[in-house]
Protein backbone atom coordinates (compact mmCIF):
# COMPACT_ATOMS: atom_id res chain seq x y z
CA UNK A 1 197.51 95.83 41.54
CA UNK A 2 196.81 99.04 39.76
CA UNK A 3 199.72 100.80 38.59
CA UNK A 4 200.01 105.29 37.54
CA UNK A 5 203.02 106.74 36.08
CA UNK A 6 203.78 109.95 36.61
CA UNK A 7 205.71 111.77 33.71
CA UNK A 8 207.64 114.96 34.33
CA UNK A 9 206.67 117.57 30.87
CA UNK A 10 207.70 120.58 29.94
CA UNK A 11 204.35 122.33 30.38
CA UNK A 12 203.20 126.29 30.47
CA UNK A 13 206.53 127.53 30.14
CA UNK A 14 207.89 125.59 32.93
CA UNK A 15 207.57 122.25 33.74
CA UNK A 16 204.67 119.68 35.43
CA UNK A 17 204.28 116.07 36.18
CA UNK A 18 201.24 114.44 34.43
CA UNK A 19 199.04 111.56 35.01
CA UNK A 20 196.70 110.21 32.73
CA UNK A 21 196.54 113.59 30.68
CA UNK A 22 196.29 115.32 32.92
CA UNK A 23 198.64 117.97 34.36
CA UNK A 24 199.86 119.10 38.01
CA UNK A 25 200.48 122.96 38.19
CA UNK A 26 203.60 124.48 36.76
CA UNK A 27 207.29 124.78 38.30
CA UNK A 28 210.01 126.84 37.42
CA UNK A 29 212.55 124.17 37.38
CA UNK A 30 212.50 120.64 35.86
CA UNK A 31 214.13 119.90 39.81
CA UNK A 32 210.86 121.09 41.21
CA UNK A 33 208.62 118.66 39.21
CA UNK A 34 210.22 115.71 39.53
CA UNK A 35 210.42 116.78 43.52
CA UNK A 36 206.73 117.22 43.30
CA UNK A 37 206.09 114.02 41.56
CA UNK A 38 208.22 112.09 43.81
CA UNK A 39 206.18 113.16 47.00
CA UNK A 40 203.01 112.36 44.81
CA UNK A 41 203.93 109.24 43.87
CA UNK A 42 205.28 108.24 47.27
CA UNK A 43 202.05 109.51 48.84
CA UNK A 44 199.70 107.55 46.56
CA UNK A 45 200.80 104.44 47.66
CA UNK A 46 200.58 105.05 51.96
CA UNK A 47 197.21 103.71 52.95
CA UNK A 48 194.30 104.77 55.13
CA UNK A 49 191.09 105.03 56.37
CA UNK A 50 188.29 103.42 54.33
CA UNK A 51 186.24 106.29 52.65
CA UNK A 52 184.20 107.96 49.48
CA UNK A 53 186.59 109.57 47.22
CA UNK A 54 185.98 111.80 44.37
CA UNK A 55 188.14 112.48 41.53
CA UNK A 56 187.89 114.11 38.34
CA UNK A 57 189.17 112.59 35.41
CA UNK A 58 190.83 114.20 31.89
CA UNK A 59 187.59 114.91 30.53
CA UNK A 60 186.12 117.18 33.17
CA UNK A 61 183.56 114.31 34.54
CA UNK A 62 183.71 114.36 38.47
CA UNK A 63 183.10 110.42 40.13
CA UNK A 64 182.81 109.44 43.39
CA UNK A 65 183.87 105.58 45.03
CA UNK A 66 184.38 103.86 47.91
CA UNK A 67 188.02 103.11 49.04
CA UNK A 68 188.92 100.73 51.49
CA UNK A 69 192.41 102.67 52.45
CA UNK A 70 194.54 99.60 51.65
CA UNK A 71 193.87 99.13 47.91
CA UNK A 72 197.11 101.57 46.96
CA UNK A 73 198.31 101.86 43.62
CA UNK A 74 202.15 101.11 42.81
CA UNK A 75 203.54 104.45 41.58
CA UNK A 76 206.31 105.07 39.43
CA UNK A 77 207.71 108.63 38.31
CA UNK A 78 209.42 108.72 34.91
CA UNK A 79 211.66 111.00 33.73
CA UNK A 80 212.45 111.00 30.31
CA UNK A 81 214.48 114.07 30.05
CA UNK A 82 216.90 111.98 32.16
CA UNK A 83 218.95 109.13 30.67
CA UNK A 84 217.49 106.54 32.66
CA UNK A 85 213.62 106.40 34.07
CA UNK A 86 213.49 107.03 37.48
CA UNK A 87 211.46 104.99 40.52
CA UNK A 88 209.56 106.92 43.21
């Protein structure tokens, strides 16, 4: 099973959850982001209906693959501004 951590940054002034390099938009509060995250993450891993997605990746290159809806990464938030990392 494919696993993505999502890792709440002090980004832009405020801070952001990133995957991968790559960064959500910015919130006002370090609250907000891990919020945000937490709904991400906890979304990621709900199933669906097979179908073409397309994603774009840290480098700016768009791809496009078939998902079968049930193939659903585990997803873990991390904190590390907190004393312990924290599970979606």
């Amino acid at each position: 099973m494919t696993k993505v951590v999502y890792q709440i940054v002090e980004h832009d002034g405020g801070w952001a959850y990133r995957l991968d390099g790559v960064y959500s938009e910015t919130f006002s509060t370090h609250q907000d982001a891990l919020a945000a995250a937490r709904i991400v993450a906890a979304e990621q891993q709900v199933g669906g209906e097979p179908e073409e997605i397309s994603w774009q990746d840290s480098k700016g290159v768009w791809h496009t693959e078939y998902s079968d809806g049930g193939d659903r990464p585990e997803a873990e938030v991390v904190d590390e501004n907190d004393d312990a990392a924290r599970r979606a």
